[in-house]
C-alpha atoms as a PDB file:
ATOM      1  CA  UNK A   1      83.604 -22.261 -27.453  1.00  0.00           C
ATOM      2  CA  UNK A   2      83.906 -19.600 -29.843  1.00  0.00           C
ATOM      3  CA  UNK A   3      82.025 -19.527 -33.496  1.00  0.00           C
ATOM      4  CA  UNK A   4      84.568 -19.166 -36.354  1.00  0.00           C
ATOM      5  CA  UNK A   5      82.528 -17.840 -39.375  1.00  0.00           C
ATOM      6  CA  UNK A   6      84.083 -18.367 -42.877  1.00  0.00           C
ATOM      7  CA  UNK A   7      82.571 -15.376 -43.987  1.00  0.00           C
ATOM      8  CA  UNK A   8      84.152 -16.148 -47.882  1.00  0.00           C
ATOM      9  CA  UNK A   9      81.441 -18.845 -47.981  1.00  0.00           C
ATOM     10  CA  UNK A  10      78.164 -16.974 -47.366  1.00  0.00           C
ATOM     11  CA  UNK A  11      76.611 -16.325 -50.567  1.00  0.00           C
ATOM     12  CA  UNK A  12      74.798 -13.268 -51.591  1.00  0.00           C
ATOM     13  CA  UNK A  13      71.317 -13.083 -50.200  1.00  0.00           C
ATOM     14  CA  UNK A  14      72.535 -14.752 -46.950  1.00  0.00           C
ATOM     15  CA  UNK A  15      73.975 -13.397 -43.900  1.00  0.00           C
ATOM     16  CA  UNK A  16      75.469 -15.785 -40.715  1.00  0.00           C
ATOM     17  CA  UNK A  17      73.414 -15.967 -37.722  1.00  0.00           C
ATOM     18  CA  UNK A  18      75.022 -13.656 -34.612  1.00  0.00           C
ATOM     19  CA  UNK A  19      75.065 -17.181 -31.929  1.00  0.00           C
ATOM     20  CA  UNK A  20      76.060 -20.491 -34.042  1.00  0.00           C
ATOM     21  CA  UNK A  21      77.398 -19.132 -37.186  1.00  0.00           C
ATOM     22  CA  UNK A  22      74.939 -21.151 -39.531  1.00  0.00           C
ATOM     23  CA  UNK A  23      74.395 -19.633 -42.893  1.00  0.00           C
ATOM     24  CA  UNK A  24      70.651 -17.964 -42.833  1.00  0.00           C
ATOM     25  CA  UNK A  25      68.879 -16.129 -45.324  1.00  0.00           C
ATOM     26  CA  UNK A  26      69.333 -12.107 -45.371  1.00  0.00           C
ATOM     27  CA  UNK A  27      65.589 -11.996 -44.310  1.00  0.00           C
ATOM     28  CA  UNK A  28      65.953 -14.045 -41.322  1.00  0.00           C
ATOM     29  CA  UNK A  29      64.409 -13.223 -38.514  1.00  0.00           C
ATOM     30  CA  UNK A  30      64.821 -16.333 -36.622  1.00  0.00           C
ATOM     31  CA  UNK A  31      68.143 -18.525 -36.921  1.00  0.00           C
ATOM     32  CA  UNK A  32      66.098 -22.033 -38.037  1.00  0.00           C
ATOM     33  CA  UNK A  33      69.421 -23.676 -36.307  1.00  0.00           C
ATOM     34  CA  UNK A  34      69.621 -22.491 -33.009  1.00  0.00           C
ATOM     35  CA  UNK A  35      66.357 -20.708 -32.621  1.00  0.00           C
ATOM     36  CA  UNK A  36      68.298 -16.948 -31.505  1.00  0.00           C
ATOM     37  CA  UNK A  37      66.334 -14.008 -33.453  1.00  0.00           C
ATOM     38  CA  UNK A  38      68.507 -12.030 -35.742  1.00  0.00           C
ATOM     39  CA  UNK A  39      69.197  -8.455 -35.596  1.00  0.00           C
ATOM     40  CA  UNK A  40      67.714  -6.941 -38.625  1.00  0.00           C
ATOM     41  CA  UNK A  41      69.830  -3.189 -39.360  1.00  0.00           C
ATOM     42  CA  UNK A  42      67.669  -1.321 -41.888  1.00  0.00           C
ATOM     43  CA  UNK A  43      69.737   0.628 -44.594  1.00  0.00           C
ATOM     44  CA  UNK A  44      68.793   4.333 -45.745  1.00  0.00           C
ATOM     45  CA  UNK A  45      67.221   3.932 -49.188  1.00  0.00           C
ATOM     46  CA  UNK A  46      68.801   7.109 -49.455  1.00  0.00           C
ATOM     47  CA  UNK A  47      72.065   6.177 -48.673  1.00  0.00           C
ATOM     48  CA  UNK A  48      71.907   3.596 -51.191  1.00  0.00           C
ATOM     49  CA  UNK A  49      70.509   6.110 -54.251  1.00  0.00           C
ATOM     50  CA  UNK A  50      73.775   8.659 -53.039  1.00  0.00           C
ATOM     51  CA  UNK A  51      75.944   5.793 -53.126  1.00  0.00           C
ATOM     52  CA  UNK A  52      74.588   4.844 -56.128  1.00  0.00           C
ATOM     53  CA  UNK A  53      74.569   7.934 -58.048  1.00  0.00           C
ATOM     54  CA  UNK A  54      77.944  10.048 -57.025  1.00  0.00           C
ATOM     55  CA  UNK A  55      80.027   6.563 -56.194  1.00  0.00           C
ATOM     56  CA  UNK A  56      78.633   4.756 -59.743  1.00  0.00           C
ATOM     57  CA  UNK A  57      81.883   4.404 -61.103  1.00  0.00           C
ATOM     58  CA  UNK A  58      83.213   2.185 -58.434  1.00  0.00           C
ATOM     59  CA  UNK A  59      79.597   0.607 -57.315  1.00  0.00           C
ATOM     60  CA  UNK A  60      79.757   1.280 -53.879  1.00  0.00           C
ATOM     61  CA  UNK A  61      75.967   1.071 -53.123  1.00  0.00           C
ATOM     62  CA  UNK A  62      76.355  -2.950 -54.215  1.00  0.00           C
ATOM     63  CA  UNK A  63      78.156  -3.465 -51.124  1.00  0.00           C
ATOM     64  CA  UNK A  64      76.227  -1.208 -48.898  1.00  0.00           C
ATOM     65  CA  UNK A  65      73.629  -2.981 -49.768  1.00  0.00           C
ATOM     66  CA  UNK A  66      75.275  -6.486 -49.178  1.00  0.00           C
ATOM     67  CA  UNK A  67      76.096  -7.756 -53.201  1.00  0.00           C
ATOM     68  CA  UNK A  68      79.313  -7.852 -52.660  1.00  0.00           C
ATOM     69  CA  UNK A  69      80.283  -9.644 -56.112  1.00  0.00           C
ATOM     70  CA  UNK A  70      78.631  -7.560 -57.940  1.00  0.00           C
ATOM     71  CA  UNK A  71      80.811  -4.483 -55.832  1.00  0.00           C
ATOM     72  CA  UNK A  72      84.269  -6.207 -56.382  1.00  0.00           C
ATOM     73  CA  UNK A  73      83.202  -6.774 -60.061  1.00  0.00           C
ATOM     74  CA  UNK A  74      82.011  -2.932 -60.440  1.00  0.00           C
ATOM     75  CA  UNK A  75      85.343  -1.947 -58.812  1.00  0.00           C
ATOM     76  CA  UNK A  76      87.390  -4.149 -60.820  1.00  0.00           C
ATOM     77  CA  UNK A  77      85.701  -3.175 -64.296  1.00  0.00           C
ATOM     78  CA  UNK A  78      85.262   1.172 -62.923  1.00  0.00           C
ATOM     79  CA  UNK A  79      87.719   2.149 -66.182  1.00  0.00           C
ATOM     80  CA  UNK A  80      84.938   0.980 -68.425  1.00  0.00           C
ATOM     81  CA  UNK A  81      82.493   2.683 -67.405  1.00  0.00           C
ATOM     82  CA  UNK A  82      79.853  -0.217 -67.609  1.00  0.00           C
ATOM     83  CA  UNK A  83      79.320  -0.471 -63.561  1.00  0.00           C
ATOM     84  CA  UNK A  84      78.403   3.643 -63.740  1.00  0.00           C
ATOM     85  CA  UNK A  85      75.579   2.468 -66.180  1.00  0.00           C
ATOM     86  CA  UNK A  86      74.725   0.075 -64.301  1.00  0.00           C
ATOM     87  CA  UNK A  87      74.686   1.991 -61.427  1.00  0.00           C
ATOM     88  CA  UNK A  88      72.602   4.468 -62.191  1.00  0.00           C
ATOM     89  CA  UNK A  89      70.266   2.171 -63.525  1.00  0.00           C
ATOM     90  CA  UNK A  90      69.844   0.732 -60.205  1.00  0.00           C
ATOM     91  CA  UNK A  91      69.183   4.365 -59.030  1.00  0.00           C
ATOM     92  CA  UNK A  92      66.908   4.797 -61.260  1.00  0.00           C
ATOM     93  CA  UNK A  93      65.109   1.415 -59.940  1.00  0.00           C
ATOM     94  CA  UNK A  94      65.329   2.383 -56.816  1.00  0.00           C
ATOM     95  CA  UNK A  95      63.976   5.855 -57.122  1.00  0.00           C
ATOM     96  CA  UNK A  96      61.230   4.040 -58.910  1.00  0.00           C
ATOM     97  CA  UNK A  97      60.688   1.404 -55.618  1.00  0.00           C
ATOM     98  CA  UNK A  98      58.503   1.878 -52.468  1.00  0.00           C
ATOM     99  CA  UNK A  99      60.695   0.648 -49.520  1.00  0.00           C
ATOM    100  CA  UNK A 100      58.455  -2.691 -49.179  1.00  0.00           C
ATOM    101  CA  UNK A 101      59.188  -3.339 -53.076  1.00  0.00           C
ATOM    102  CA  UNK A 102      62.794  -2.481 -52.310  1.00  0.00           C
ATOM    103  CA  UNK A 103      63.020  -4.894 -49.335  1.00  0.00           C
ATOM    104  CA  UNK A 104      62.095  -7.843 -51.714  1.00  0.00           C
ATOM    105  CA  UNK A 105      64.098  -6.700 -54.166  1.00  0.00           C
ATOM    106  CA  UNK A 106      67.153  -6.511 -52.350  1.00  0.00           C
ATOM    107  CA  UNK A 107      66.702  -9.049 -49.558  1.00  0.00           C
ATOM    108  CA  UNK A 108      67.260  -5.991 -47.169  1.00  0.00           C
ATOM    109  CA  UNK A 109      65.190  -4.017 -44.595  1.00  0.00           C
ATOM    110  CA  UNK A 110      65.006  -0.354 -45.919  1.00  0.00           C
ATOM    111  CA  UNK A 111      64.348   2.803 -44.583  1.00  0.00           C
ATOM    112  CA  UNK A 112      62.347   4.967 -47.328  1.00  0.00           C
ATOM    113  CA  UNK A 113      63.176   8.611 -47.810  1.00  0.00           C
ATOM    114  CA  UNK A 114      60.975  11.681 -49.342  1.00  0.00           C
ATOM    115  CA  UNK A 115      59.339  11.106 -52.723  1.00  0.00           C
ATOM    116  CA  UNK A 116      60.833  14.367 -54.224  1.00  0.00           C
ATOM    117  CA  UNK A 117      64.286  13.249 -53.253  1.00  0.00           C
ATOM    118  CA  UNK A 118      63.873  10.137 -55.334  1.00  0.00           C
ATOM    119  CA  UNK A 119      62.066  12.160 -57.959  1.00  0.00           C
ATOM    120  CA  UNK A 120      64.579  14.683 -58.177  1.00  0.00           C
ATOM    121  CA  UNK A 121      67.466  11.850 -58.383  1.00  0.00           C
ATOM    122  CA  UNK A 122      65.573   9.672 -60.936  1.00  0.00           C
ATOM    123  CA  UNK A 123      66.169  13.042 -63.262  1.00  0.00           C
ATOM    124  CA  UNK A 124      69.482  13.140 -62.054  1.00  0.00           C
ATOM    125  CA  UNK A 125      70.349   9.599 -63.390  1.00  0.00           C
ATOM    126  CA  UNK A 126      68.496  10.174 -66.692  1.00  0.00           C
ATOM    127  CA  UNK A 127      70.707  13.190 -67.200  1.00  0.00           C
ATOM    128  CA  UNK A 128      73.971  11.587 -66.473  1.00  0.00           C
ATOM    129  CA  UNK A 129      72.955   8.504 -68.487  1.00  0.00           C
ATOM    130  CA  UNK A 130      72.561  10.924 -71.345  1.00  0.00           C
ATOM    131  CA  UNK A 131      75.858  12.943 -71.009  1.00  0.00           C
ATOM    132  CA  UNK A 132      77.311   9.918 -70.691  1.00  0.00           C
ATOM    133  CA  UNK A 133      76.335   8.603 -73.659  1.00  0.00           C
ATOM    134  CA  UNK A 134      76.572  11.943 -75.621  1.00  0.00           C
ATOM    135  CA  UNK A 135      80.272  11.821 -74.431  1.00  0.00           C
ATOM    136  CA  UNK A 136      80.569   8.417 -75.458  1.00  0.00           C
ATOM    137  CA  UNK A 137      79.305   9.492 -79.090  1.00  0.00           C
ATOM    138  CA  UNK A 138      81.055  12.329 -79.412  1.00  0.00           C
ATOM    139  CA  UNK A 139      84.425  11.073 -78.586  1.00  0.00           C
ATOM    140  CA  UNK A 140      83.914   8.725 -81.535  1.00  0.00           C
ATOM    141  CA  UNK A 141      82.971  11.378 -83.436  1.00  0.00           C
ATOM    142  CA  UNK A 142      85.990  13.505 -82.725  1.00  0.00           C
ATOM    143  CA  UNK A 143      88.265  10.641 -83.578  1.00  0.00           C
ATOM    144  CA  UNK A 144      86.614   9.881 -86.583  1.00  0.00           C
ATOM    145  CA  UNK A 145      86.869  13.713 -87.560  1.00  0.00           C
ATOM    146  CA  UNK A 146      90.448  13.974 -86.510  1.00  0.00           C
ATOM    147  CA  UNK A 147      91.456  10.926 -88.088  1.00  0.00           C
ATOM    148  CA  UNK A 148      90.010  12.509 -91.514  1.00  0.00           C
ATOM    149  CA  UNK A 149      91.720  15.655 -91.016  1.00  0.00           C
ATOM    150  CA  UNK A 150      95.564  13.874 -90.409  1.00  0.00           C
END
């Protein structure tokens, strides 16, 4: 008999278990169901910061990291520019994490990666937060200006 999983019903935070198809929590070791222990893949916490930081626009470290919703969303709203705040917010949370922090956090199991390397992007992210929002001001500014001047 084969297991048909609906995979448009499992929330975020949950995952379907590999033998009967029950809805489990991401965390899940053990399918409470059937009893068959899960296979738990740990993500690169530095996969998730590169996603993070140089695919912010479209929030492509939301669905490496399973939050799908909050992916589609971040792709849906990526002319904004709200999901590349957000993103590299998240960054900077996650530079800011140790990987057992990061596996509550997220629900996830998480490989950690060098301190500098989340040092050096946690400066990264405060940078681009600040262009961006120096970009932000100073295209009002230069249509205030120009709107003067005509």
């Amino acid at each position: 008999m084969e297991n048909k999983i609906n995979v448009s019903s499992v929330m975020e935070g949950e995952k379907t278990c590999t033998a009967c198809g029950e809805k489990i929590k991401q965390a899940a070791e053990i399918c409470p169901k059937c009893g068959v222990k899960q296979e738990i893949v740990a993500k690169s916490l530095l996969n998730t910061i590169l996603l993070g930081y140089f695919l912010s626009a479209f929030g492509a470290h939301n669905f490496y990291i399973n939050r799908t919703k909050k992916g589609i969303l971040s792709v849906i709203l990526c002319w904004t520019g709200i999901p590349t705040i957000l993103s590299l917010l998240d960054v900077m949370s996650l530079t800011k994490l140790d990987v057992q922090a990061a596996n509550t956090k997220y629900s996830q199991k998480f490989i950690d990666c060098e301190k500098i390397v989340k040092t050096v992007f946690f400066i990264l992210s405060i940078v681009a937060l600040v262009g961006f929002a120096l970009s932000i001001v100073g295209g009002i500014i230069g249509g205030i200006v120009g709107a003067l001047a005509s």
